[in-house]
Protein backbone atom coordinates (compact mmCIF):
# COMPACT_ATOMS: atom_id res chain seq x y z
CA UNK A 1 145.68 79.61 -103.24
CA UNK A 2 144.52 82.22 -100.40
CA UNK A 3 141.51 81.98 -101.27
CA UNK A 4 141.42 78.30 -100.76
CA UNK A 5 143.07 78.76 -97.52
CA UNK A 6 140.46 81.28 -96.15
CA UNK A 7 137.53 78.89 -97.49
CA UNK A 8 138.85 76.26 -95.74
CA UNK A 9 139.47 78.16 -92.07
CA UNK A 10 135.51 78.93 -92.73
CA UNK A 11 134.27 75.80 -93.12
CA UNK A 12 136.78 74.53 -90.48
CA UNK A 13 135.20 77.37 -88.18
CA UNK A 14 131.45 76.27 -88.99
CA UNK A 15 132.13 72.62 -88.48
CA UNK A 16 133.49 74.04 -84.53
CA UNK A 17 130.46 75.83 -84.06
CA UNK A 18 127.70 72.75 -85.44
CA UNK A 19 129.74 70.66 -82.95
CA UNK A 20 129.63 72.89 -79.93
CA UNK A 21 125.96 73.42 -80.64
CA UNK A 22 125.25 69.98 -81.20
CA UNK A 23 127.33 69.73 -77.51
CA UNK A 24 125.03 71.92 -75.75
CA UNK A 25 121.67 70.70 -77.43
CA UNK A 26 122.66 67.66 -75.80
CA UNK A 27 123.62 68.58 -72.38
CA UNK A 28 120.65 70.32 -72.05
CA UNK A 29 118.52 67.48 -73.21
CA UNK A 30 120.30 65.21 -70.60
CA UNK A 31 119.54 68.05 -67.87
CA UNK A 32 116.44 67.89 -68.82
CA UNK A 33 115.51 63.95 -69.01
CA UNK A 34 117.63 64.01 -65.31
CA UNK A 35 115.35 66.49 -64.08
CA UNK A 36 112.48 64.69 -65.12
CA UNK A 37 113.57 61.64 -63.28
CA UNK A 38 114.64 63.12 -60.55
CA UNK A 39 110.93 64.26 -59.76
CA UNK A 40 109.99 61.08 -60.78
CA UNK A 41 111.95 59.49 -57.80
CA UNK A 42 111.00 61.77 -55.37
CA UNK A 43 107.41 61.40 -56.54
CA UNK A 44 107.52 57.80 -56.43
CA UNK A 45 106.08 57.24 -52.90
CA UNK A 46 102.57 57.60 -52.75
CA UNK A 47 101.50 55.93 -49.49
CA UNK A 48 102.71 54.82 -46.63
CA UNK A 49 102.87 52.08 -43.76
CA UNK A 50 101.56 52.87 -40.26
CA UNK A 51 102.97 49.99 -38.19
CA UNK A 52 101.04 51.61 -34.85
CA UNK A 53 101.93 48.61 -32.36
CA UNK A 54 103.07 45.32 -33.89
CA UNK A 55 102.16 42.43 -32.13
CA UNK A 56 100.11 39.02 -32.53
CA UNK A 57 96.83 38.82 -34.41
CA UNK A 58 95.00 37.79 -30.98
CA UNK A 59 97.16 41.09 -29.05
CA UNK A 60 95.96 43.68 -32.07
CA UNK A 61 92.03 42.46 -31.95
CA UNK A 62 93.05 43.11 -27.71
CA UNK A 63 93.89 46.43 -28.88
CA UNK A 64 91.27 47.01 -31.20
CA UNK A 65 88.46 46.32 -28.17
CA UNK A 66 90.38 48.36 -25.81
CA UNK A 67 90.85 51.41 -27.62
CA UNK A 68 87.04 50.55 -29.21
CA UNK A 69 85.52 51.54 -25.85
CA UNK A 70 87.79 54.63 -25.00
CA UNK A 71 86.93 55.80 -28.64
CA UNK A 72 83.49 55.24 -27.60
CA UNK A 73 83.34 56.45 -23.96
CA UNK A 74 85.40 60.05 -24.98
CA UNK A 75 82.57 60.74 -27.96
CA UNK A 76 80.00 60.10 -25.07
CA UNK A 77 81.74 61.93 -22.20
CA UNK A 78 82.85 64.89 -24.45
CA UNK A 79 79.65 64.92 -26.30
CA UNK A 80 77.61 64.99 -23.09
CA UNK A 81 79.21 67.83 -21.82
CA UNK A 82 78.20 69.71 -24.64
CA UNK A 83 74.78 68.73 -24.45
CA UNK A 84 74.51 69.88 -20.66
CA UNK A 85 75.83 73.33 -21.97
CA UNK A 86 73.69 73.61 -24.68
CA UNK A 87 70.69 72.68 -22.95
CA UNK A 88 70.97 73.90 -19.45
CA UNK A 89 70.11 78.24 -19.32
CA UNK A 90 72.23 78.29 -16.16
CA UNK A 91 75.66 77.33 -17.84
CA UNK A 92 74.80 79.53 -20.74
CA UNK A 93 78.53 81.87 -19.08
CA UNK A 94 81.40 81.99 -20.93
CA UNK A 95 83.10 79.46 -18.93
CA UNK A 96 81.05 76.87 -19.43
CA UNK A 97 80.61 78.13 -22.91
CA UNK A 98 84.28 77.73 -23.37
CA UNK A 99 84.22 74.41 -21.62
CA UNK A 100 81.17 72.93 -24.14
CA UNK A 101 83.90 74.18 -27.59
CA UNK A 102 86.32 72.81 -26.06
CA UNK A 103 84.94 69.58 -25.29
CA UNK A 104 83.43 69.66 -29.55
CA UNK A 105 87.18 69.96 -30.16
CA UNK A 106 88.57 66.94 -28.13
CA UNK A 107 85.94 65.14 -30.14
CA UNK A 108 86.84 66.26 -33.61
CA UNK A 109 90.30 66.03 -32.57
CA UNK A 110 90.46 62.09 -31.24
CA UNK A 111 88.15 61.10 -34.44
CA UNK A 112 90.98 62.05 -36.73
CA UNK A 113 93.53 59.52 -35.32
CA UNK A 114 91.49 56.36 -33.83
CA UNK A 115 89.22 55.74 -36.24
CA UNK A 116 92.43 55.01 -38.11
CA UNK A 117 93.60 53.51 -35.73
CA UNK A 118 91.11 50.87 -35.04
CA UNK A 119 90.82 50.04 -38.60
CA UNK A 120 94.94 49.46 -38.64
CA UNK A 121 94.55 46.79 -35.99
CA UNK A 122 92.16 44.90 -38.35
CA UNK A 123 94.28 45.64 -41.51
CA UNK A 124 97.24 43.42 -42.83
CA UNK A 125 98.45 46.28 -44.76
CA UNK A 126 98.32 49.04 -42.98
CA UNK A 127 98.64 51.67 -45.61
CA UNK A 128 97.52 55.22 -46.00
CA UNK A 129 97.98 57.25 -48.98
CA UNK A 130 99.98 60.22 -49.39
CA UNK A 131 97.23 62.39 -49.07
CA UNK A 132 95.44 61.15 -46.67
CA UNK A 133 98.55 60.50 -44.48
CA UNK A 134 98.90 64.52 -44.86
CA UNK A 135 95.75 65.25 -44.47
CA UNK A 136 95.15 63.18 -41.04
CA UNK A 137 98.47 65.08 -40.31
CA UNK A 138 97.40 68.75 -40.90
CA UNK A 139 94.01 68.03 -39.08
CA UNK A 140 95.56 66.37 -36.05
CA UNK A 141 98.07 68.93 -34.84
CA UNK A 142 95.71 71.92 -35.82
CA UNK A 143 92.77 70.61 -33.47
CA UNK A 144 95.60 70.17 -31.23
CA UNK A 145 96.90 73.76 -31.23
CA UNK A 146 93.42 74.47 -31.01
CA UNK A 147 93.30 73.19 -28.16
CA UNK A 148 96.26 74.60 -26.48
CA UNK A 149 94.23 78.01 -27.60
CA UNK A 150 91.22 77.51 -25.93
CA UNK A 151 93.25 76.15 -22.71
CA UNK A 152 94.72 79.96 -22.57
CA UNK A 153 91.33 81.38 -23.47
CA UNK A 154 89.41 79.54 -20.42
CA UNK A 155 92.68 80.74 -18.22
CA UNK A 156 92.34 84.13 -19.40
CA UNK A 157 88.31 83.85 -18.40
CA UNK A 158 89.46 82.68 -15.04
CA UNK A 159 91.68 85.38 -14.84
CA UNK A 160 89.53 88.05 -15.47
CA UNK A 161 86.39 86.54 -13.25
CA UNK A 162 88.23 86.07 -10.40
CA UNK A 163 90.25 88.47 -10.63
CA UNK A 164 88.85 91.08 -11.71
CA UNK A 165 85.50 90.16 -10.88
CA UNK A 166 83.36 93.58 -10.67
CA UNK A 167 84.84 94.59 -14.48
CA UNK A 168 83.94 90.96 -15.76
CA UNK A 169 80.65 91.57 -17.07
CA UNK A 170 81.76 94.81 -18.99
CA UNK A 171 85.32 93.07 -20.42
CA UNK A 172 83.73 90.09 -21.17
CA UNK A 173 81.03 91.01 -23.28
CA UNK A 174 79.04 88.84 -26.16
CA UNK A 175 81.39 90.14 -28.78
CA UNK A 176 84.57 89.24 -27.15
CA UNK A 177 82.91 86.26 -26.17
CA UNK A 178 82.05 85.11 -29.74
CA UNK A 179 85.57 86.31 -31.17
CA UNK A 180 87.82 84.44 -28.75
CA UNK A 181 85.51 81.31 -29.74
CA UNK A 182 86.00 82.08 -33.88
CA UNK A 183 89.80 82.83 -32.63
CA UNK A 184 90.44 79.38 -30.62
CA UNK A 185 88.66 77.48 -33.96
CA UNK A 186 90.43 79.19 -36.42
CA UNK A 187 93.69 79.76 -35.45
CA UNK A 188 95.27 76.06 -35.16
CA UNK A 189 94.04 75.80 -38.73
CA UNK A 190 96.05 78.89 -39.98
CA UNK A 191 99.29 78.55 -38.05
CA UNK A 192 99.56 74.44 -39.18
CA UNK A 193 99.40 75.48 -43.23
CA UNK A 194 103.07 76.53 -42.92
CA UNK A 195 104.64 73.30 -41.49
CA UNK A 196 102.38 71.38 -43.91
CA UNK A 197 103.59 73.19 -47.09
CA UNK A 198 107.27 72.73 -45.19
CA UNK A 199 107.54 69.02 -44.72
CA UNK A 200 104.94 67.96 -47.58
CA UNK A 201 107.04 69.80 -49.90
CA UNK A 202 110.10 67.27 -48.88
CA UNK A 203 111.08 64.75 -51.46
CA UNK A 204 109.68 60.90 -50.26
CA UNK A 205 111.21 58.54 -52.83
CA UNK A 206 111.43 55.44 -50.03
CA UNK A 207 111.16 53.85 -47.47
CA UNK A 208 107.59 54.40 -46.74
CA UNK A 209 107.31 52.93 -43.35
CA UNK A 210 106.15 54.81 -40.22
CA UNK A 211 106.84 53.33 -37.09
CA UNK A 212 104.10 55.49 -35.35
CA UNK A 213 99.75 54.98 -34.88
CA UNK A 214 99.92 58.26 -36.41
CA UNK A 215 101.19 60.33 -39.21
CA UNK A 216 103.75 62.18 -36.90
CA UNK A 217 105.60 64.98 -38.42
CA UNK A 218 108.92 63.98 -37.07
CA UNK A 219 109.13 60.61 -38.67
CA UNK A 220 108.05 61.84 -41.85
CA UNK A 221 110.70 64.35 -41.86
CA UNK A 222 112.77 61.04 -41.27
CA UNK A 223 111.90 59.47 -44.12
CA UNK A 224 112.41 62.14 -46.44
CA UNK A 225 115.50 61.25 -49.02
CA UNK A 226 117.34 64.56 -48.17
CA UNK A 227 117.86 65.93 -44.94
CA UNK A 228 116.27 69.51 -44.74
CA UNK A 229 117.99 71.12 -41.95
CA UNK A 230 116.27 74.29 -42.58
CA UNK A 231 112.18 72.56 -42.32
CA UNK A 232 113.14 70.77 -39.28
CA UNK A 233 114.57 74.26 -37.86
CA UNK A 234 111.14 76.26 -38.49
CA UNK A 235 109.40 73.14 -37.25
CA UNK A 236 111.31 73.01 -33.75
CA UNK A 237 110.68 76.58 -33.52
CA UNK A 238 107.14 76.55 -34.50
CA UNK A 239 106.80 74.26 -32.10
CA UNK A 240 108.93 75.98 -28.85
CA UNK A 241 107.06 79.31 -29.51
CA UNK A 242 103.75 78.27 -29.77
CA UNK A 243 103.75 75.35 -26.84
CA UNK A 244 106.26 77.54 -24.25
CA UNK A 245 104.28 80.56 -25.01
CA UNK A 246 100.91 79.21 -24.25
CA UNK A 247 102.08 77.38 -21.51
CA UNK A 248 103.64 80.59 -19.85
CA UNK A 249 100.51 82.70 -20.52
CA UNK A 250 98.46 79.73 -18.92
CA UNK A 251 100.99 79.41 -15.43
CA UNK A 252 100.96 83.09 -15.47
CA UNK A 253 97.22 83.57 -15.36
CA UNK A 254 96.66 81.24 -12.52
CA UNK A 255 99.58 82.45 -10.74
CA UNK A 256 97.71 85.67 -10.63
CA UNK A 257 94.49 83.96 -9.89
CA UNK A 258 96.23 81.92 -6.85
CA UNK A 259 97.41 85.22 -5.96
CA UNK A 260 93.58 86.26 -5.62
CA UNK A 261 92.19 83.33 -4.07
CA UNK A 262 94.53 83.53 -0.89
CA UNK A 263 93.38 86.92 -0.69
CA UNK A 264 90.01 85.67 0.07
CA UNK A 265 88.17 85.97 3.78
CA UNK A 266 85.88 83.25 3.13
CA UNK A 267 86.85 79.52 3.33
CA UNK A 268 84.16 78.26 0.89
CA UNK A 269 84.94 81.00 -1.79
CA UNK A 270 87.98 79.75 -1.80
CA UNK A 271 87.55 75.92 -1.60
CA UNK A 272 85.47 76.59 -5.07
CA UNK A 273 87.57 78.32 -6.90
CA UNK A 274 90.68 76.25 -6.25
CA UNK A 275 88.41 73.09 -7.29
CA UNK A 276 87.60 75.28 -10.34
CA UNK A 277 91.30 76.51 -11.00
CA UNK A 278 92.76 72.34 -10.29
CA UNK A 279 90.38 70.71 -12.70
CA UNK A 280 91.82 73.04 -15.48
CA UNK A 281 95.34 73.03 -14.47
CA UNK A 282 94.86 69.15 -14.04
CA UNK A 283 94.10 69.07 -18.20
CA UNK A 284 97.01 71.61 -18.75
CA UNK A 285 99.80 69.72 -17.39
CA UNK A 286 98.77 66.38 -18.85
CA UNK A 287 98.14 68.03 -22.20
CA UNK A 288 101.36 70.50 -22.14
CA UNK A 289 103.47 67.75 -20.37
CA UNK A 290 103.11 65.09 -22.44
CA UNK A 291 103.14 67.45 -25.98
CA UNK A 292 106.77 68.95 -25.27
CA UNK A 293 108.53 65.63 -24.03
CA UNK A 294 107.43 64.81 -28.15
CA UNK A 295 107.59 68.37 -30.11
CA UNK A 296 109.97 71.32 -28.42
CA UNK A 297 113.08 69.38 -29.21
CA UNK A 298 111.95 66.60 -31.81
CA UNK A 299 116.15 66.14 -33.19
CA UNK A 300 116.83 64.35 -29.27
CA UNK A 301 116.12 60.89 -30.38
CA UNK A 302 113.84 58.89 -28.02
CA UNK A 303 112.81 55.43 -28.14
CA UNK A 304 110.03 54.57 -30.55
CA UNK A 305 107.81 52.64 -28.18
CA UNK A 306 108.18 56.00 -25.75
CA UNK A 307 107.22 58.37 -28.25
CA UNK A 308 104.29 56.15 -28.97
CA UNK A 309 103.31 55.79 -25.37
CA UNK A 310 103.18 59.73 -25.21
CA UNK A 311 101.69 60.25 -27.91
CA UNK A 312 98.89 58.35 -26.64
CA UNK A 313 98.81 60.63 -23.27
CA UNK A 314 97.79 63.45 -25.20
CA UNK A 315 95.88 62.37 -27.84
CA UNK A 316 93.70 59.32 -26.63
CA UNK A 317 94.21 59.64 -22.61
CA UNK A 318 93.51 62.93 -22.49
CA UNK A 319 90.31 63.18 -24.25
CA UNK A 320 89.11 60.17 -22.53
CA UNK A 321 89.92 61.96 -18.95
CA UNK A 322 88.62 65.42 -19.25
CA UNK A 323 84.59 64.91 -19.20
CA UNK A 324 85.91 63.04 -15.83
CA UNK A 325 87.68 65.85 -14.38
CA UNK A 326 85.69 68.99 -15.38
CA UNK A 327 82.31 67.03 -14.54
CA UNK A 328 83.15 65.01 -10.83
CA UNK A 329 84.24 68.21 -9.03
CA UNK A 330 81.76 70.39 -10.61
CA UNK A 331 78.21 70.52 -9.17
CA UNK A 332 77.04 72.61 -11.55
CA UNK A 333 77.89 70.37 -14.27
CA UNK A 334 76.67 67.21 -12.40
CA UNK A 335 73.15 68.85 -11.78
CA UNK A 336 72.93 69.92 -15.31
CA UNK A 337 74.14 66.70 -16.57
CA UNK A 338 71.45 65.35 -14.35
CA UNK A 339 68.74 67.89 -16.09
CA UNK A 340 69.51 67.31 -19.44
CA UNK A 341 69.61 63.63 -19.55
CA UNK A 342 67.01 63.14 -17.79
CA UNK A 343 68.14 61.25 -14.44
CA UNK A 344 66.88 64.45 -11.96
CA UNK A 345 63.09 63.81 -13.21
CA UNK A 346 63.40 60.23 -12.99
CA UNK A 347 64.56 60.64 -9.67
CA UNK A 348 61.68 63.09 -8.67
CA UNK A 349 59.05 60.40 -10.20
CA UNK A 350 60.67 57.66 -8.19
CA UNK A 351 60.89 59.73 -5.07
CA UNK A 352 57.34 60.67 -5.31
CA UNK A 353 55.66 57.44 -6.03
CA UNK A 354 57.19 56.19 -2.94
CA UNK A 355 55.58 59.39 -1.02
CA UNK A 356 52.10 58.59 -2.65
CA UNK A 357 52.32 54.65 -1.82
């Protein structure tokens, strides 16, 4: 009788533990099927919807002409001012050398939003994939901190020719020359990777639409189905150290430079170099301005159609404006502009037939 007793506590005892395992085997099945739709939901977007500015089919082909010749008038501008450079022995200095990058880079950086763009204005979708949306993203605000590089590197070049003018030649050699250019390149390209692993990394499992031209990081952080306090906290302060910083180092240089200039005797030294110092400062503030309204504090919530408008500023307006300002008040520019396309010798030719007849 005992013995029954004891057999029966066993099998009582077994029949426990085959139902507790068959209880786990099963939650952990359901964990994993949940998991595996979980990634499948925040997987499931894979492209989005660029409204850019909604309007009537007659306003976007408006648009489409409008920003068709800008496009076209900042390749030519920006490319001709690279040309002169590159063609003219007497700008081969590392100002001008700086100023011939840096207009390469306002090219390569409006050709990776308008071409876009232009082609959403005669699109009924409007639709970019994932990828590219990322891509157009990571490309964008790296030739834009680029360019907020090479802004302090042509300040710092300034700085030290003005101010330092007899030292120049020795500081600024061929070797710091090249470096600062591999540096001003290079570096936009490096610092960007983290945000992009940051906010692509975000689960997107809808809505898909972007109220933007452009695949902004702040409106993609919008859309994203949890709210990551902690990406939009390494964003904001990616964004206040690098901006604030190179905007400091910039004022600061041509504070000192100011500084030097007043400290001039002559009247026509000094009439240069301010023309010199305003056409950079000139691209500075519109550049700097416009970028921090958008980026230093991107949780204050502004109107869509403002950030759009802004956005514009510095990534359409801008390029468009700077072959104007670094070329009207620049002589040497203008004569090697006039060398290198050709207008000086038709000039000449013109001048000289008249002499002859």
């Amino acid at each position: 009788m005992l013995g029954l007793k004891v057999l029966g506590l066993r099998l009582l005892d077994c029949d426990c533990y085959n139902y507790c395992h068959r209880e786990k085997l099963q939650q952990k099945i359901l964990a994993r099927l949940m998991n595996i739709s979980n990634k499948e939901n925040t997987n499931s977007v894979t492209h989005f919807i660029l409204l850019g500015f909604p309007s009537s089919p007659e306003r976007q082909l408006l648009y489409f002409g409008l920003f068709s010749v800008a496009y076209t008038l900042t390749l030519m501008g920006n490319a001709a001012i690279a040309c002169a450079v590159r063609g003219d022995l007497r700008l081969h200095t590392p100002m001008y050398i700086f100023l011939g990058n840096f207009s390469l880079l306002e090219i390569c950086y409006v050709t990776t939003t308008v071409p876009n763009l232009l082609a959403n204005f005669l699109s009924t979708t409007k639709s970019i994939s994932f990828v590219s949306c990322f891509a157009q993203f990571y490309f964008f605000f790296s030739f834009g901190c680029d360019e907020g590089f090479y802004l302090c590197i042509m300040a710092f070049d300034r700085y030290l020719a003005i101010c330092h003018p007899l030292h120049y030649p020795r500081i600024m050699t061929r070797q710091l020359c090249t470096g600062l250019l591999v540096f001003g390149w290079s570096c936009g390209f490096i610092l960007f990777l983290t945000p992009l692993v940051f906010i692509s990394q975000l689960p997107y499992c809808g809505p898909n639409i972007i109220n933007h031209f452009v695949c902004d990081p702040v409106p993609l952080m919008m859309l994203s189905c949890s709210e990551d306090t902690t990406t939009q906290f390494i964003y904001s302060t990616f964004n206040a150290i690098f901006m604030i910083g190179t905007f400091l180092f910039i004022l600061c240089s041509y504070a000192l430079v100011i500084l030097t200039v007043l400290q001039m005797p002559s009247a026509a030294s000094k009439s240069k170099t301010f023309s010199t110092c305003a056409s950079h400062l000139t691209v500075v503030f519109l550049f700097f301005g416009s970028i921090m309204v958008m980026y230093v504090s991107p949780g204050s919530r502004q109107p869509v159609e403002v950030q759009k408008i802004v956005a514009l500023l510095y990534s359409v307006i801008t390029p468009f404006l700077n072959p104007l300002i670094y070329s009207l008040r620049n002589k040497d520019m203008k004569a090697a502009l006039k060398k290198v396309f050709g207008t000086e010798s038709l000039l000449t030719k013109q001048k000289s037939s008249i002499i002859v007849s």
